[in-house]
Protein backbone atom coordinates (compact mmCIF):
# COMPACT_ATOMS: atom_id res chain seq x y z
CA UNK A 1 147.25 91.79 49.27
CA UNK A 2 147.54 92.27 53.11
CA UNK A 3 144.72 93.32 55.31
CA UNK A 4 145.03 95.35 58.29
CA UNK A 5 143.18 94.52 61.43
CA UNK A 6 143.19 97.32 64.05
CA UNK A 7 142.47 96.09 67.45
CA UNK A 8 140.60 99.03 68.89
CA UNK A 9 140.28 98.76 72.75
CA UNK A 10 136.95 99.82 74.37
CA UNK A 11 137.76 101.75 77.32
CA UNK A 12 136.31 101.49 80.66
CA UNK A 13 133.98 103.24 82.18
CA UNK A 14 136.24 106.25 84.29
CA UNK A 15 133.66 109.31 84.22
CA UNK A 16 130.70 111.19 84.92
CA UNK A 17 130.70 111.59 80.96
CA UNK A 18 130.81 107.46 80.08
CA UNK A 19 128.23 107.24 82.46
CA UNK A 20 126.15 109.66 80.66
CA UNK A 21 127.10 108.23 76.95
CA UNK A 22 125.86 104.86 78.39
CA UNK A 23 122.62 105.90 79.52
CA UNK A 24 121.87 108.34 76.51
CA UNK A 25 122.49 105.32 74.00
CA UNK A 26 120.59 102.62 76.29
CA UNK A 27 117.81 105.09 76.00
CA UNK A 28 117.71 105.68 72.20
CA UNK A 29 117.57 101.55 72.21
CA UNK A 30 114.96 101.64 74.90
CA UNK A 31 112.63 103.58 73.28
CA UNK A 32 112.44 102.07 70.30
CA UNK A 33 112.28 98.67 71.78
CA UNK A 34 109.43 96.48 70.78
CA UNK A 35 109.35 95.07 74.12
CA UNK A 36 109.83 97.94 76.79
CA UNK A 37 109.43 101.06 74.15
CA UNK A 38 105.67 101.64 75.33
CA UNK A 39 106.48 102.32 78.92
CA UNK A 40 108.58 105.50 77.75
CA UNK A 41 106.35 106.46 74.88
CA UNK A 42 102.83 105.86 75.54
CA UNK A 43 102.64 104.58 79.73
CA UNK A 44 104.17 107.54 81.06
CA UNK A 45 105.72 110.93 79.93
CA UNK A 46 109.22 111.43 80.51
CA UNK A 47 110.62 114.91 80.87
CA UNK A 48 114.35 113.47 78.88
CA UNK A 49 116.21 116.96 79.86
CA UNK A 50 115.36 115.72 83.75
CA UNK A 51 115.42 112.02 83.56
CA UNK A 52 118.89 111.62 81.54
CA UNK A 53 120.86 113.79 84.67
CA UNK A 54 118.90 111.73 87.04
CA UNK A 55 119.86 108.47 85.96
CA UNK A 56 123.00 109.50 85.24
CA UNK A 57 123.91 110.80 88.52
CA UNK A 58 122.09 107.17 89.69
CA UNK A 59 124.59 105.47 87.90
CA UNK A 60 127.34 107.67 88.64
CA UNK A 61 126.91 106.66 92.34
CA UNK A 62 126.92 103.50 92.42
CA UNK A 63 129.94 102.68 89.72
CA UNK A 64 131.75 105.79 90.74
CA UNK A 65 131.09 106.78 94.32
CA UNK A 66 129.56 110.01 93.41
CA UNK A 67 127.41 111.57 96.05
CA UNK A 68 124.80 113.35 93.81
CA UNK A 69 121.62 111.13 92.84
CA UNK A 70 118.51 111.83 95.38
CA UNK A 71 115.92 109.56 95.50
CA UNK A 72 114.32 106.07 95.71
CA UNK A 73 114.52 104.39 92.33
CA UNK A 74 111.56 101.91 93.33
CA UNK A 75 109.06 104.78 93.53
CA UNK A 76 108.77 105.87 89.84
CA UNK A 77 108.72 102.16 88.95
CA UNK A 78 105.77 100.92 91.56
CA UNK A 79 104.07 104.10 89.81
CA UNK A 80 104.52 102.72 86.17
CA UNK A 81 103.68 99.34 87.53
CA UNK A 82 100.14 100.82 88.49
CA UNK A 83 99.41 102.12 85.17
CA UNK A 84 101.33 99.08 82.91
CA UNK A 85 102.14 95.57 84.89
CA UNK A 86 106.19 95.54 85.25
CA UNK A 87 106.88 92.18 84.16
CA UNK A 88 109.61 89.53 84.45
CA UNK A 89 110.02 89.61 80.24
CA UNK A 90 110.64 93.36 80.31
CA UNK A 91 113.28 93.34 83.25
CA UNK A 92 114.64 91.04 81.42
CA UNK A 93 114.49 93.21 77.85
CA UNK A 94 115.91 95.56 80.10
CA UNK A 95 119.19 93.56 81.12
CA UNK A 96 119.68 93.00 77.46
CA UNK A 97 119.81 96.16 76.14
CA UNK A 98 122.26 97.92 79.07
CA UNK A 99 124.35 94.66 78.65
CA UNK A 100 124.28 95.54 74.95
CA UNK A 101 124.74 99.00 75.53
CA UNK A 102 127.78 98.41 77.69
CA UNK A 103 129.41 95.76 75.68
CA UNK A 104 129.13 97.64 72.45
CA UNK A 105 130.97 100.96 74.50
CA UNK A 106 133.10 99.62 76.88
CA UNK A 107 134.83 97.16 77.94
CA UNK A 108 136.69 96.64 81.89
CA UNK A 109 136.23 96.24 85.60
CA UNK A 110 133.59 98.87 86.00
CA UNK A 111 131.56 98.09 82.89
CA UNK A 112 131.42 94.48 83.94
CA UNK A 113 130.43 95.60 87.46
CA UNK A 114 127.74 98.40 85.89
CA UNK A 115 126.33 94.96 84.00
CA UNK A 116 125.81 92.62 87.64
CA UNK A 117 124.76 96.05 89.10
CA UNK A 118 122.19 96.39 86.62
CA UNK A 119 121.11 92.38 86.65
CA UNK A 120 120.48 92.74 90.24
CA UNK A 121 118.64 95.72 90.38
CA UNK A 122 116.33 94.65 88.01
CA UNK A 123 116.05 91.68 89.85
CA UNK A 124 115.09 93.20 93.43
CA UNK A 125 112.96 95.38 91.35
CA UNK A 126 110.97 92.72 89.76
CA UNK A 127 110.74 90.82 93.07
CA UNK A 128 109.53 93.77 94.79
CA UNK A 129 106.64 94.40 92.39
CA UNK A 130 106.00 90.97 92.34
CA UNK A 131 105.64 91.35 95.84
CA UNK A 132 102.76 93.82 95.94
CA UNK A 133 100.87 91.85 93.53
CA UNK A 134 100.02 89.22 96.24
């Protein structure tokens, strides 16, 4: 008997739509996570219909060039920080489960670049907080 292997290739990320598949299944990991779930359950309450576009269009700028996302993503998390310490562990929980979520969606240039995007933003972001502890 023969087996049949079928290499499926993961495509990269190319669109406003992988962008948005990305951050919708990073989420549904997030959430659940034993580690960083309890920021988006019990620390704060996200509005999903707002945060998913927001993130999304986030995202979308900086792997795509879109012009869209508004705002200052250190805000919301020096606000969490205030009501939960942000620490290294769950930046690092964090990295995990995008690289995850990447890896198990797509696979190229831009979804290795969304991964060191999303290492060093976490990074700056736990420095920062770090910071304004001392």
């Amino acid at each position: 008997m023969h087996e049949i292997y079928y290499n499926i290739m993961k495509k990269d990320i190319s669109h406003k739509q992988d962008i948005d598949t990305l951050i919708r299944n990073f989420y549904s990991k997030a959430r659940i996570d034993e580690k960083i779930g309890k920021f988006f359950n019990e620390v704060i309450e996200i509005n999903w219909n707002l945060h998913i576009p927001k993130i999304v269009d986030f995202w979308d700028s900086i792997l795509l060039g879109d012009t869209k996302y508004e705002g200052n993503p250190m805000t919301p998390h020096f606000i969490l920080n205030e009501k939960e310490p942000l620490l290294t562990e769950h930046f690092n929980q964090w990295i995990l489960l995008f690289n995850e979520t990447v890896d198990e969606n797509f696979s190229g240039e831009i979804a290795e670049d969304a991964k060191r995007r999303a290492k060093t933003i976490a990074n700056l972001m736990d420095y920062k907080i770090k910071e304004m502890r001392k």
